[in-house]
Protein backbone atom coordinates (compact mmCIF):
# COMPACT_ATOMS: atom_id res chain seq x y z
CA UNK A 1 38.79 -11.07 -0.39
CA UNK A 2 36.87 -9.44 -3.08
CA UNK A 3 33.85 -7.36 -1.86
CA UNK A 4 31.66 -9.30 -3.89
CA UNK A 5 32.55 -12.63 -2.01
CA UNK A 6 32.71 -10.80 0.94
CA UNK A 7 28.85 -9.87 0.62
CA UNK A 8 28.02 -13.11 -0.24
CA UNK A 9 30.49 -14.92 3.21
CA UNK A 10 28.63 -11.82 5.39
CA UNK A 11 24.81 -12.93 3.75
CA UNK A 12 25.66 -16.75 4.23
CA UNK A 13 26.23 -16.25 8.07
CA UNK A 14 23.38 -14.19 8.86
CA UNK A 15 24.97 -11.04 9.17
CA UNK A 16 22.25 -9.84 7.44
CA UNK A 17 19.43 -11.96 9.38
CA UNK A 18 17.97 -15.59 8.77
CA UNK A 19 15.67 -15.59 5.60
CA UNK A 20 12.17 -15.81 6.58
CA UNK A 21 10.80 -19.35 6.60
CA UNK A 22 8.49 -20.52 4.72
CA UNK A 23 4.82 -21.26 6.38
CA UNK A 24 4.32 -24.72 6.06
CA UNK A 25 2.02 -25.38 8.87
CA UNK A 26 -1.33 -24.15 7.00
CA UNK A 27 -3.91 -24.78 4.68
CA UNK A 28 -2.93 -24.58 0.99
CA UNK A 29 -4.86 -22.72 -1.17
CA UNK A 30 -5.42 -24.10 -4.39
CA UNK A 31 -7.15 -22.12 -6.69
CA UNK A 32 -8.85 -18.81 -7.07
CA UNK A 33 -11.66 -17.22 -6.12
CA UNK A 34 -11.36 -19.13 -2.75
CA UNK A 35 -13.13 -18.21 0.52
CA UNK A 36 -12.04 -18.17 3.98
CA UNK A 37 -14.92 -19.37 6.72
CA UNK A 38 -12.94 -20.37 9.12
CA UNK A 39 -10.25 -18.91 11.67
CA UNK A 40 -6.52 -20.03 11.32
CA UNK A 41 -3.66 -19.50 9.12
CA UNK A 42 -3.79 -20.26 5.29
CA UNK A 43 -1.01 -20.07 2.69
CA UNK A 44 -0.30 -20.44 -0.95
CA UNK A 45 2.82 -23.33 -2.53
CA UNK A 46 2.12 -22.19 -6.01
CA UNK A 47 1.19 -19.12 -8.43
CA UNK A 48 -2.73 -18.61 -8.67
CA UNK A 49 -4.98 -16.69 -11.00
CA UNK A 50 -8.05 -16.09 -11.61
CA UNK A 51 -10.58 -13.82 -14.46
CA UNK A 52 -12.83 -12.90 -12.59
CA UNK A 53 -13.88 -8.88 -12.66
CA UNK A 54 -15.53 -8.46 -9.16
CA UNK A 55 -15.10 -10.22 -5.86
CA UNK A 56 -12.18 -11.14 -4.27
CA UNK A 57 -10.15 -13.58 -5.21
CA UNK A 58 -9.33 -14.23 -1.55
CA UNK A 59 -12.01 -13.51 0.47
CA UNK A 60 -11.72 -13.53 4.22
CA UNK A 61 -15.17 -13.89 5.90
CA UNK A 62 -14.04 -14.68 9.49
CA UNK A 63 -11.49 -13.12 11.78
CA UNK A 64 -8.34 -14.60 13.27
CA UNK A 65 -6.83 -15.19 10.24
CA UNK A 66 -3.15 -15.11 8.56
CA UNK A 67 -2.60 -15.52 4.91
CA UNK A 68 0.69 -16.37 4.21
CA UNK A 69 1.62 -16.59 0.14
CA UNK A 70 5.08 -17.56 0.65
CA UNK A 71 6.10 -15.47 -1.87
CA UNK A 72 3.64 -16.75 -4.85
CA UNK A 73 1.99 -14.49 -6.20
CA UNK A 74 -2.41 -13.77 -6.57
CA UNK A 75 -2.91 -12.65 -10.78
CA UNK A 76 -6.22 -11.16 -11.83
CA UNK A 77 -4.33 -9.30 -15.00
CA UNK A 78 -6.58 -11.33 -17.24
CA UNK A 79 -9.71 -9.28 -16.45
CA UNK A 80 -8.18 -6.50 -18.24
CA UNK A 81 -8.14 -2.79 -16.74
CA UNK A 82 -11.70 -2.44 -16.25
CA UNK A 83 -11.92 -5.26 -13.60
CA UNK A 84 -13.49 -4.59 -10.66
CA UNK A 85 -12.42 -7.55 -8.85
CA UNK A 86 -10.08 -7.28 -5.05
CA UNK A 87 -7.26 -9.64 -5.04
CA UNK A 88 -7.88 -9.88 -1.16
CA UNK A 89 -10.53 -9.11 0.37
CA UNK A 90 -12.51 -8.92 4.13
CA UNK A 91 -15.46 -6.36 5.71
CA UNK A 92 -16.30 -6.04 9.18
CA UNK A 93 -13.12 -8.59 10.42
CA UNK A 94 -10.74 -8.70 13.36
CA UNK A 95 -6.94 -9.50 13.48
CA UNK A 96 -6.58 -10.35 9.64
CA UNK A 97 -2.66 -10.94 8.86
CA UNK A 98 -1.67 -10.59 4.96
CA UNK A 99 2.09 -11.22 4.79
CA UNK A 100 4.25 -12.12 1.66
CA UNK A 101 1.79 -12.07 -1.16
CA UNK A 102 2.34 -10.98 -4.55
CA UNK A 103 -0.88 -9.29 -6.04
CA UNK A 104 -1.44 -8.40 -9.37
CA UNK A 105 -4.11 -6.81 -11.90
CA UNK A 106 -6.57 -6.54 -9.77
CA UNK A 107 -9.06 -3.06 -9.08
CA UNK A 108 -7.52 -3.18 -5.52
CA UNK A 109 -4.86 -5.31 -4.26
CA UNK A 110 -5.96 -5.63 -0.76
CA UNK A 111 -9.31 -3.99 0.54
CA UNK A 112 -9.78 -4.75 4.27
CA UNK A 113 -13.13 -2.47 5.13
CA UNK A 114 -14.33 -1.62 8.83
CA UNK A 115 -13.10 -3.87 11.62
CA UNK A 116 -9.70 -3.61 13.50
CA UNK A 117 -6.24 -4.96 14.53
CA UNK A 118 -4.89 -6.02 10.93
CA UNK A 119 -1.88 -6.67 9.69
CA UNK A 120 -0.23 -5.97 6.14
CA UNK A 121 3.24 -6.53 6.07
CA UNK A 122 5.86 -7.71 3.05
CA UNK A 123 3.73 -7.97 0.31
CA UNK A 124 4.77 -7.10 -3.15
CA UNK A 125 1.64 -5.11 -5.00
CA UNK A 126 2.14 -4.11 -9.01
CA UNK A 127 -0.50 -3.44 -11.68
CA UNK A 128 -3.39 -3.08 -9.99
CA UNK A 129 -5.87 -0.80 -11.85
CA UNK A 130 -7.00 2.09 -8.91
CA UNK A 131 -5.39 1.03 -5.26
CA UNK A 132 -2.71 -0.95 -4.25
CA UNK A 133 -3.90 -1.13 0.05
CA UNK A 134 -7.52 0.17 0.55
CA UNK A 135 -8.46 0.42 4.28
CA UNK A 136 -10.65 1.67 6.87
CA UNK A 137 -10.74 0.67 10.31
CA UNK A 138 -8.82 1.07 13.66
CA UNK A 139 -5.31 0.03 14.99
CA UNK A 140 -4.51 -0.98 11.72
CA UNK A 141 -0.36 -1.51 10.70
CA UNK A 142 0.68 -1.06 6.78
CA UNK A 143 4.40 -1.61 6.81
CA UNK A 144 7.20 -3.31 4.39
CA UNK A 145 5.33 -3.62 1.71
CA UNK A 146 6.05 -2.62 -2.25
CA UNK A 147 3.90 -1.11 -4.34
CA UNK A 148 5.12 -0.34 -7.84
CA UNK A 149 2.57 0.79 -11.57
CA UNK A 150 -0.72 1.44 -9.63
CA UNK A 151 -3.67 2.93 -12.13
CA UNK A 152 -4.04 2.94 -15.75
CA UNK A 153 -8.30 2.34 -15.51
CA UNK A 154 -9.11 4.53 -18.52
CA UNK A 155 -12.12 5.47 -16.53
CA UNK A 156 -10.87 6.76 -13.22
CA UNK A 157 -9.99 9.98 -12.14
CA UNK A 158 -7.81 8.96 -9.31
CA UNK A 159 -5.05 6.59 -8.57
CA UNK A 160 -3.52 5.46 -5.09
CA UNK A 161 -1.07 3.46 -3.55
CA UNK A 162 -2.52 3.49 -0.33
CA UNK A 163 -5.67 4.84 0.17
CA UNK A 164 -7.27 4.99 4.56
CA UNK A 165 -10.57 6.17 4.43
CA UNK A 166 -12.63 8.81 6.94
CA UNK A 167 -13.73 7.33 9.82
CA UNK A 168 -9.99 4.90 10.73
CA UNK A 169 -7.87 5.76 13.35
CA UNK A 170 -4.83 4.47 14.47
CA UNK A 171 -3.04 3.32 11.93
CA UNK A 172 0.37 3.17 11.50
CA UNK A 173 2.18 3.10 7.80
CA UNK A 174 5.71 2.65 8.13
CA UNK A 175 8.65 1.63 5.86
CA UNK A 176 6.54 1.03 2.83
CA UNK A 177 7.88 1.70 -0.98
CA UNK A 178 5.11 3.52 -3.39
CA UNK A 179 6.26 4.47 -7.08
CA UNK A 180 4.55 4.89 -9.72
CA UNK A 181 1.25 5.67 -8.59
CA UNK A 182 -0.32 7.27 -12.65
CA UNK A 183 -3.77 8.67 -13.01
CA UNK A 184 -4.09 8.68 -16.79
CA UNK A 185 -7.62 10.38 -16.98
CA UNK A 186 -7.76 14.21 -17.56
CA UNK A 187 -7.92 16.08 -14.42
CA UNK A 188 -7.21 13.17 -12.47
CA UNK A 189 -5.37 13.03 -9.36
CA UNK A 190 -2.77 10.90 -8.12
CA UNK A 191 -2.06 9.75 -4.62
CA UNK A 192 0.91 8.05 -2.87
CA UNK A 193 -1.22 7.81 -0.16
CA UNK A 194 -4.69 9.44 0.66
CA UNK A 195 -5.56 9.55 4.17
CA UNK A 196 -8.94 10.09 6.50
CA UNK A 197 -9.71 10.16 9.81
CA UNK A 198 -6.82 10.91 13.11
CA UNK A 199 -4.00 9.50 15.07
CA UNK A 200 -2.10 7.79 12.38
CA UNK A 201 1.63 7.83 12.35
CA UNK A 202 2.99 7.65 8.59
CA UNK A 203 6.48 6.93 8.68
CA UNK A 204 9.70 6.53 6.37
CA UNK A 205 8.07 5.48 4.10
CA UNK A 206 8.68 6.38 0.23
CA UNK A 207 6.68 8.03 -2.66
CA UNK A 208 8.41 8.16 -6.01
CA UNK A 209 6.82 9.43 -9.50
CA UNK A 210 3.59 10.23 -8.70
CA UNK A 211 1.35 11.11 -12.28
CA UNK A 212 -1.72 12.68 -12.74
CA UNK A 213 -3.43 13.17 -15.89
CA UNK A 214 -3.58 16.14 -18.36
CA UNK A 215 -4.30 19.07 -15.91
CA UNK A 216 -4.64 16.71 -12.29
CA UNK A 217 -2.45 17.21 -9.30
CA UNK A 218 -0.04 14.76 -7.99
CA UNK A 219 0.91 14.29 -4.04
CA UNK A 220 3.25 12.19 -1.98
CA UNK A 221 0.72 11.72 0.74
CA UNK A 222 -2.49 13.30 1.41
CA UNK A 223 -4.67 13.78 4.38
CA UNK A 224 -8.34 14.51 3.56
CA UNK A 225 -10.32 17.59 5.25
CA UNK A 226 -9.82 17.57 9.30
CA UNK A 227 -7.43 14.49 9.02
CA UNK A 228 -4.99 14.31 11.54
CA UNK A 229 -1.78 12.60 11.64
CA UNK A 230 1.91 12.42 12.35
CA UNK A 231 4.05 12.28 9.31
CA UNK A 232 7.87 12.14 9.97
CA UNK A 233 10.94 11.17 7.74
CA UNK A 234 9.19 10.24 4.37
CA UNK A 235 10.34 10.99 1.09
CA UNK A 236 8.16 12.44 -1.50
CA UNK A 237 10.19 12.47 -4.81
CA UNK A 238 8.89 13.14 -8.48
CA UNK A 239 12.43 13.55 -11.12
CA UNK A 240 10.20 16.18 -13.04
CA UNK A 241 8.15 19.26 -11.77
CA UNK A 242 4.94 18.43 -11.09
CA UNK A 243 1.57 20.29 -9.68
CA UNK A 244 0.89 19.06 -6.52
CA UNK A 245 1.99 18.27 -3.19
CA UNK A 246 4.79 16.29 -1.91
CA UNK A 247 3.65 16.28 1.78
CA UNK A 248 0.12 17.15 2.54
CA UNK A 249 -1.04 16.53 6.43
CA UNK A 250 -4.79 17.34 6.04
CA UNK A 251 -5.13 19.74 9.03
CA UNK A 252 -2.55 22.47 10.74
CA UNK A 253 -3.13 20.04 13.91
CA UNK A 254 -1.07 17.69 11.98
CA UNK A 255 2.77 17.28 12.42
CA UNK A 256 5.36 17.10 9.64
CA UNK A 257 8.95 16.25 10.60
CA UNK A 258 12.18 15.68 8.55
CA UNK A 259 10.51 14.75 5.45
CA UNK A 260 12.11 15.43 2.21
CA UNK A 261 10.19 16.22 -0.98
CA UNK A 262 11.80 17.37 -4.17
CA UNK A 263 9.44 18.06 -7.76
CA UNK A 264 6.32 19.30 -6.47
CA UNK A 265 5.56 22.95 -6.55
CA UNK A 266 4.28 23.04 -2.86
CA UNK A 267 6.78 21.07 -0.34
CA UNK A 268 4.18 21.16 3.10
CA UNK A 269 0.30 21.88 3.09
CA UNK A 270 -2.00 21.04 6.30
CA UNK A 271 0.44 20.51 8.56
CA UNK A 272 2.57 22.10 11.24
CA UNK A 273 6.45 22.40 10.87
CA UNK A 274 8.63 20.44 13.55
CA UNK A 275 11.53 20.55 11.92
CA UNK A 276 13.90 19.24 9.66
CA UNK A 277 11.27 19.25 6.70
CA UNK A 278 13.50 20.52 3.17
CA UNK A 279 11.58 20.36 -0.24
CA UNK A 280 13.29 21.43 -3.57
């Protein structure tokens, strides 16, 4: 049998796991901006967009809630790069669930603020202006997602892909794709991910092509001052030579193990060696 049919025999019995179903047990969302009050789980059947340049297109003003899109995708691209605007949004919740959404154009793709116990899983994040995942908060998992072109705001000096403010703990990012993560101001800085706070556990995930502007610095991940964190088996990869960091821990309390970074002019900073770290 030709490999090709073979694949496609091996992906029609499962070999490869059942496709995830689609929610259907929820209440539709039907247009943008839209506001959650009340606990339960919500989805989207169609596409949505919305102009508006701040907000949240979703916002989630309860806890105990999932928000499933099904795949469809959130657009705010029509509020040009200056927008201001979250595509979803939530401060001070509990237990939030954000699962296969697409989100688009927006300032930050998801911005869950204070709170704990969320979950951000699947989701497919391109174009947004600053940030793809903005958090702060505790026990807190980031994992499966895909976010691809992050920045291009004229006026910023930074760009992330995920960005965990001071004062979180407990989060774990795992198995997430970052690339293209471009600060376009001079001196700017670019993140993969920017980190604050202790006892996070960043994990295979990716960070590809990482730009700063004229004169910035570029890193893979970065852990701001006293951060603390485990960082194991992530790739930090850049196809050109770049200023910057692949693998930054924040603090020599930190611990870096088997990651591989190639491009940047400083492998490791902040962080103790366990091992099995290479960088070229």
């Amino acid at each position: 049998m030709p490999r090709f049919l073979a694949f496609l025999a091996l992906l029609a019995a499962g070999v490869f796991g059942p496709a995830r179903a689609e929610t259907t047990e929820c209440v539709n969302i039907t247009s943008l901006p839209a506001v959650i009050t009340s606990q339960g789980n919500y989805c989207l059947k169609q596409d949505l967009s919305t102009v508006i340049a701040t907000g949240s297109a979703i916002a989630i003003n309860t806890n105990n809630v999932t928000l499933d899109c099904n795949n469809w995708k959130i657009g705010g691209v029509a509020a040009g790069l200056g927008t201001n605007a979250r595509g979803i949004g939530a401060s001070n919740r509990l237990n939030i669930t954000i699962r296969n959404c697409g989100i688009r154009g927006f300032y930050a793709g998801i911005e869950l603020l204070d709170g704990a116990g969320h979950l951000i899983e699947d989701n497919r994040l391109d174009q947004n202006t600053v940030v793809g995942i903005q958090l702060r908060g505790d026990g807190n998992v980031v994992r499966h997602n895909r976010i691809v072109d992050t920045g291009g705001r004229p006026d910023s000096s930074v760009s992330y892909g995920i960005n965990i403010y001071s004062g979180s703990s407990g989060t774990l990012v795992r198995d997430n794709i970052i690339i293209n993560v471009t600060a376009t101001a001079a001196s700017s800085t670019s993140f993969g991910m920017r980190f604050g706070g202790t006892g996070h556990e960043i994990a295979q995930n990716l960070f590809s092509n990482m730009l700063a502007g004229a004169g910035g610095t570029a890193y893979g991940t970065y852990g701001a001052g006293g951060a603390i964190a485990s960082l194991r088996d992530n790739t930090a990869f850049n196809p050109a030579a770049t200023v910057g960091v692949g693998i930054d821990g924040g603090d020599s309390t930190s611990h870096c193990k088997g990651n591989s970074v190639h491009g940047f002019n400083s492998g490791l900073a902040y962080c103790t060696d366990f091992g099995g770290n290479s960088a070229n």
